[in-house]
C-alpha atoms as a PDB file:
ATOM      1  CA  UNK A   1      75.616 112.576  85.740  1.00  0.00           C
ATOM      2  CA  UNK A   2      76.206 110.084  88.494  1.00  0.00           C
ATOM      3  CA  UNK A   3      78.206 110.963  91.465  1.00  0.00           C
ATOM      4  CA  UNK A   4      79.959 108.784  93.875  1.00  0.00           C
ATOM      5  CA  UNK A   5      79.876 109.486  97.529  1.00  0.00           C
ATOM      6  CA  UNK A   6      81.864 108.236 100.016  1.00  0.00           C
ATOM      7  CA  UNK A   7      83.057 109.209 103.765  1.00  0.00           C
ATOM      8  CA  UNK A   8      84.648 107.801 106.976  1.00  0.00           C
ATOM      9  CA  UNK A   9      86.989 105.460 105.134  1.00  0.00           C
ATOM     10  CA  UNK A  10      89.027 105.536 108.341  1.00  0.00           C
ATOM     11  CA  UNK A  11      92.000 103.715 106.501  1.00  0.00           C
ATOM     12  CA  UNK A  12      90.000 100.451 105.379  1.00  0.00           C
ATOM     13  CA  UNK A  13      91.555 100.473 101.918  1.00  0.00           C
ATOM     14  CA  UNK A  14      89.560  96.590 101.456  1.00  0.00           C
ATOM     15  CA  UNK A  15      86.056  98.594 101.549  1.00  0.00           C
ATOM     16  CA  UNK A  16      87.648 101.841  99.865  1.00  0.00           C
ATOM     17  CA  UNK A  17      88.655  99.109  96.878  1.00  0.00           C
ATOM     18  CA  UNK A  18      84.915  97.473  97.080  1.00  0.00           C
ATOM     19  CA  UNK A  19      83.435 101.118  96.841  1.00  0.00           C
ATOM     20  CA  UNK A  20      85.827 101.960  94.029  1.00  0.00           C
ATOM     21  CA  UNK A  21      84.142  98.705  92.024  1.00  0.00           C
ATOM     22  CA  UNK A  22      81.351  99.288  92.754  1.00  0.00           C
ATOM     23  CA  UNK A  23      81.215 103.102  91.656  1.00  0.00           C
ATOM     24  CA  UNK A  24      83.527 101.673  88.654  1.00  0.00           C
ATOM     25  CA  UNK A  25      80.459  99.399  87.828  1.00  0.00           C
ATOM     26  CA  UNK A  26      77.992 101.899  87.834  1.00  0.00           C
ATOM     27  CA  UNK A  27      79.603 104.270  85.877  1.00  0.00           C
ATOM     28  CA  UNK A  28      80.143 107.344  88.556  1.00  0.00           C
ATOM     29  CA  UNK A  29      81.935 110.099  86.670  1.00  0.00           C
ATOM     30  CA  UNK A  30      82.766 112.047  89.937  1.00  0.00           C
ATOM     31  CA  UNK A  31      83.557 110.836  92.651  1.00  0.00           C
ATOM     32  CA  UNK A  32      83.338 113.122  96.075  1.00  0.00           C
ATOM     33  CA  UNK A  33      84.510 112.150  99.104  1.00  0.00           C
ATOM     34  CA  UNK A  34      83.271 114.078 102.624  1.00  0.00           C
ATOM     35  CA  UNK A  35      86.151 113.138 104.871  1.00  0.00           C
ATOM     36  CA  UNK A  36      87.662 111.046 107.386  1.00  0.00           C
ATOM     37  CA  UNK A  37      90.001 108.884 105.054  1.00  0.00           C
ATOM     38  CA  UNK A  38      92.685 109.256 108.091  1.00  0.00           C
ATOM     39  CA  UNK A  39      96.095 108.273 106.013  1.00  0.00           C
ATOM     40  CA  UNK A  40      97.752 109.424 103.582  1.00  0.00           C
ATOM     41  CA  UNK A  41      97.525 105.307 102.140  1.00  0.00           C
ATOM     42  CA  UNK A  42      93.590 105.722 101.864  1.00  0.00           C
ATOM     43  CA  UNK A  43      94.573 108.414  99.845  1.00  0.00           C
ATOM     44  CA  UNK A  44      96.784 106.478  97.429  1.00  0.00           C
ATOM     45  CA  UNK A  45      93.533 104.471  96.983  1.00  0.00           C
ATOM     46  CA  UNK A  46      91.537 106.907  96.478  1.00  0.00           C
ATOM     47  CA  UNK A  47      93.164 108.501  93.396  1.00  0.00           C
ATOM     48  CA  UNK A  48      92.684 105.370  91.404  1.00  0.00           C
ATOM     49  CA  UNK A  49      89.178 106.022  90.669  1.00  0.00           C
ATOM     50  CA  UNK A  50      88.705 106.939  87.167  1.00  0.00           C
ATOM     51  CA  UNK A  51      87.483 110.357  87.073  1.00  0.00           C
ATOM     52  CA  UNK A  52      87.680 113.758  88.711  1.00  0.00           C
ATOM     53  CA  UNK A  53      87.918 113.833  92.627  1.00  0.00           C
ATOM     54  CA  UNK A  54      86.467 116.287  95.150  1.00  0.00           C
ATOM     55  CA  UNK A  55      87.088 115.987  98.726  1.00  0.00           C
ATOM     56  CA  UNK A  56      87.440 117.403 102.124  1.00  0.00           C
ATOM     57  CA  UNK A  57      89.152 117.142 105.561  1.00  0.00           C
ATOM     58  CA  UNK A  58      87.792 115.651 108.420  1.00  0.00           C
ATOM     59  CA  UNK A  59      87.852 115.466 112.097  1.00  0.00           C
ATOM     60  CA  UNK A  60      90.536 112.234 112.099  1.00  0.00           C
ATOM     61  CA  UNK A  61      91.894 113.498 109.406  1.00  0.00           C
ATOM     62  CA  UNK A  62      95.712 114.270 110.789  1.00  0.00           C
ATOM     63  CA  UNK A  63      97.986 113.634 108.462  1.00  0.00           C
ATOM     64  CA  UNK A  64      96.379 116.514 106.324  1.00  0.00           C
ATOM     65  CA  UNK A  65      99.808 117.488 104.136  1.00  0.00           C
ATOM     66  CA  UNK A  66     100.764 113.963 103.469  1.00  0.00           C
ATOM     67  CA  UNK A  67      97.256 113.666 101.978  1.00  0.00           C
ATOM     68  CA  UNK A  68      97.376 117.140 100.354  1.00  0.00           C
ATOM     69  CA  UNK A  69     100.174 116.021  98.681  1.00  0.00           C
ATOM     70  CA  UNK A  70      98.875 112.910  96.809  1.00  0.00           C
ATOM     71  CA  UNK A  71      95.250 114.381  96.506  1.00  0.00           C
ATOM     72  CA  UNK A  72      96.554 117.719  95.181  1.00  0.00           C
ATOM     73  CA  UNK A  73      93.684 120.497  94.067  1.00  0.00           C
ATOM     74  CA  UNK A  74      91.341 117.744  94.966  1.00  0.00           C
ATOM     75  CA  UNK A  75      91.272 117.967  98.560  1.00  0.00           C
ATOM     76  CA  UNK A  76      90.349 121.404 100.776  1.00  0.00           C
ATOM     77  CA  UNK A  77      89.239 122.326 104.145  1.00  0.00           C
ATOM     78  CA  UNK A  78      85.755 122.472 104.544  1.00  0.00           C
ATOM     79  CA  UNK A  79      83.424 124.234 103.078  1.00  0.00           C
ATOM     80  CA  UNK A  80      83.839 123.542  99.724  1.00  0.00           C
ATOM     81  CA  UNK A  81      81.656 124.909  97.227  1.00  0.00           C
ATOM     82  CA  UNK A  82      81.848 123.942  93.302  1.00  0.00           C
ATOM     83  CA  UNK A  83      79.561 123.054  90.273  1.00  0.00           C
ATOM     84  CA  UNK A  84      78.949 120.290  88.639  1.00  0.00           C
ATOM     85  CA  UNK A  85      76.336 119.257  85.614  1.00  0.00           C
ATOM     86  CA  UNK A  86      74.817 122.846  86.306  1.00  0.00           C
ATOM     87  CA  UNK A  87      73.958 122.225  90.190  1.00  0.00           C
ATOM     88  CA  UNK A  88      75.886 124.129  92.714  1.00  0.00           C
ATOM     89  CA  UNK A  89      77.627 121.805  95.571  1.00  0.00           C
ATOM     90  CA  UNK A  90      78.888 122.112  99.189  1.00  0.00           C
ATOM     91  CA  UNK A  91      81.074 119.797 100.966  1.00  0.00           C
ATOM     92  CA  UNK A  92      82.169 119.806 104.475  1.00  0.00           C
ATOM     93  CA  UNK A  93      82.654 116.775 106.753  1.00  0.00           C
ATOM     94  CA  UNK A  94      79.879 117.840 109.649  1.00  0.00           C
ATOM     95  CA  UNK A  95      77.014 120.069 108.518  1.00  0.00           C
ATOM     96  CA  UNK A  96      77.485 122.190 111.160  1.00  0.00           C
ATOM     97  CA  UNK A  97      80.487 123.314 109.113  1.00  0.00           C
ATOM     98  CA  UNK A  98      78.605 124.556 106.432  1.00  0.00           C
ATOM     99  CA  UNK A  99      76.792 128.223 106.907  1.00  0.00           C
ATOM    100  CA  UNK A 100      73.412 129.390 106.712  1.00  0.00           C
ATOM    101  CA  UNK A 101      74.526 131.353 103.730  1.00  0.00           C
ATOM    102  CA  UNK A 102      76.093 128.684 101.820  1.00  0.00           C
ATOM    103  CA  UNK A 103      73.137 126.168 102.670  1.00  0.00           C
ATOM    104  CA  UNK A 104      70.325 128.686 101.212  1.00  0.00           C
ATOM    105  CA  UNK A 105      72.572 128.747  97.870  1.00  0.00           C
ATOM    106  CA  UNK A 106      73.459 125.206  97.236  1.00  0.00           C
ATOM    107  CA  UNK A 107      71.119 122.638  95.258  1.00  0.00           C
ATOM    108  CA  UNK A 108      73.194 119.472  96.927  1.00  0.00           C
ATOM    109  CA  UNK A 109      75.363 119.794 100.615  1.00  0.00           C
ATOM    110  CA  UNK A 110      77.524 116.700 100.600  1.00  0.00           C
ATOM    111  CA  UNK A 111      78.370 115.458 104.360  1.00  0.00           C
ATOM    112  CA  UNK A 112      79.973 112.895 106.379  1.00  0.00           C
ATOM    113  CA  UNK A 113      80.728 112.527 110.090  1.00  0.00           C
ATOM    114  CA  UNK A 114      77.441 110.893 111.622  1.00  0.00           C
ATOM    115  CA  UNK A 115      78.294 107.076 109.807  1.00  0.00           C
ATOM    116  CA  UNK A 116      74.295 106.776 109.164  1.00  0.00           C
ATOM    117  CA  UNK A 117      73.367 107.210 105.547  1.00  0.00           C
ATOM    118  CA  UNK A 118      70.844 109.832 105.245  1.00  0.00           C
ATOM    119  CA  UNK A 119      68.946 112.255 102.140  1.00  0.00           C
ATOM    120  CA  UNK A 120      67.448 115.203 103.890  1.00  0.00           C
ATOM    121  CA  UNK A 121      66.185 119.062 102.536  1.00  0.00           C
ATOM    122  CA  UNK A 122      67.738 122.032 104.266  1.00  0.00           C
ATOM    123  CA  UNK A 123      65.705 124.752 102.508  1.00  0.00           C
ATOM    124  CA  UNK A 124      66.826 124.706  99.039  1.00  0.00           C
ATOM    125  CA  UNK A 125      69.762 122.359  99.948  1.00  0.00           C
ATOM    126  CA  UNK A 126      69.579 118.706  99.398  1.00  0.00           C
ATOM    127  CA  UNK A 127      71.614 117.170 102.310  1.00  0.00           C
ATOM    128  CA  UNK A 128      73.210 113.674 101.462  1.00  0.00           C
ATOM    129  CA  UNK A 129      75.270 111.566 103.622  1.00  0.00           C
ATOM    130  CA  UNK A 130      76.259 108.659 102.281  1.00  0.00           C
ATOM    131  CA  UNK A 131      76.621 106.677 105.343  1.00  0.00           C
ATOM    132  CA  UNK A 132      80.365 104.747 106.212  1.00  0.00           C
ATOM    133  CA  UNK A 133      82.087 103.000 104.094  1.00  0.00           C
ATOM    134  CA  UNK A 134      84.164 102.057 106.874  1.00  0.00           C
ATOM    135  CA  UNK A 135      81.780  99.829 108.691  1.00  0.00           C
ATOM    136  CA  UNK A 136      83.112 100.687 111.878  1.00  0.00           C
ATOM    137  CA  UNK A 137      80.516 102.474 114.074  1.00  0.00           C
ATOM    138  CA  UNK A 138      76.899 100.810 112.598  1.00  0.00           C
ATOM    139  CA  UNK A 139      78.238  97.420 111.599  1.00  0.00           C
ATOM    140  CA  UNK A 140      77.153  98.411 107.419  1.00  0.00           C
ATOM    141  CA  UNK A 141      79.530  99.833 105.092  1.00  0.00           C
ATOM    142  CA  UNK A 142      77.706 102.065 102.853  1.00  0.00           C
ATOM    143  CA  UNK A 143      78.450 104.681 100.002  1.00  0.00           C
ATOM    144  CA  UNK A 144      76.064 106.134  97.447  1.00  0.00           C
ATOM    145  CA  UNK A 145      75.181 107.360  94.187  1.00  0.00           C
ATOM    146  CA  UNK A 146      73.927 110.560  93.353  1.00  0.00           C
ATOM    147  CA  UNK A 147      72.117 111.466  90.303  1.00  0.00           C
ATOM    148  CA  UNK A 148      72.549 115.142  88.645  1.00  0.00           C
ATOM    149  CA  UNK A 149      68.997 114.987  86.746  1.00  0.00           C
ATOM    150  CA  UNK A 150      66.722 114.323  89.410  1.00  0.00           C
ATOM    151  CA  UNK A 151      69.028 114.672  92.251  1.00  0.00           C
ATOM    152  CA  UNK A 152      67.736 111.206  93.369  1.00  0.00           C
ATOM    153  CA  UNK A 153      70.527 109.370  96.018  1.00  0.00           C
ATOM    154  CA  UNK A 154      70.764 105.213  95.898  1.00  0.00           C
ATOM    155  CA  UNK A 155      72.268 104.259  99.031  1.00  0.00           C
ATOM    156  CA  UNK A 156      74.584 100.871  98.781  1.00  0.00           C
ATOM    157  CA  UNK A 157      76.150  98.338 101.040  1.00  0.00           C
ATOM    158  CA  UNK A 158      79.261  96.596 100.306  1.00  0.00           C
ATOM    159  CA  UNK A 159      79.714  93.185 100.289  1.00  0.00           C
END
């Protein structure tokens, strides 16, 4: 299965649509998102991709009910924890919001918060970051793909 990942939208609904191509492109089924969309607009973007939807709050993430209410079950306060393609998954914005306990249980801990796209082991969890798709902090708006059978991560820039 391949898994969209995106974070730190920080309201730019023009790279939020170029993610949402390019995810539509490559065929992501699910797409998870680790935080920081801002407004409840980014939102409204958001739930046009075409497929099931994971995501959690983040730090400039203030207008938490308006986006509860147009991302529905879809959105939580970190951690989250579900499964999907028989791998377990955490999300949280910053991995310092995920426990110990949680970490030594997960196959795949989804983060956001540092803008740098990174793939990192934190004994048994895989640790992805998909970078920001904002652009705002490192000059490159990134998001990723994740894929289920070999839990490999391709990292892309947006045009």
């Amino acid at each position: 299965m391949k898994i969209a990942l995106i974070s730190d939208t920080h309201d730019h609904t023009d790279r939020l649509s170029a993610a949402l191509e390019v995810f539509a492109a490559r065929r992501a089924e699910v797409l998870i998102h680790a935080g920081d969309m801002v407004a409840p607009f980014t939102a409204r973007g958001l739930i046009t991709f075409d497929g099931p939807i994971r995501a959690t709050f983040g730090n400039c993430d203030g207008e938490r009910t308006g986006l509860s209410n147009i991302l529905k079950k879809s959105i939580a306060a970190p951690p989250v924890t579900f499964e999907l393609a028989g791998r377990s998954f955490v999300l949280a914005h910053d991995i310092s919001q995920i426990p110990d306990a949680l970490l030594s249980t997960a196959d795949v801990a989804v983060v956001g918060h540092t803008h740098s796209p990174s793939r990192s082991q934190n004994g048994r969890a895989l640790v992805v970051n998909p970078g920001e798709c904002c652009g705002l902090v490192t000059g490159q708006s990134t998001v990723a793909l994740l894929d289920t059978d070999d839990l490999s991560m391709e990292v892309i820039s947006l045009p």
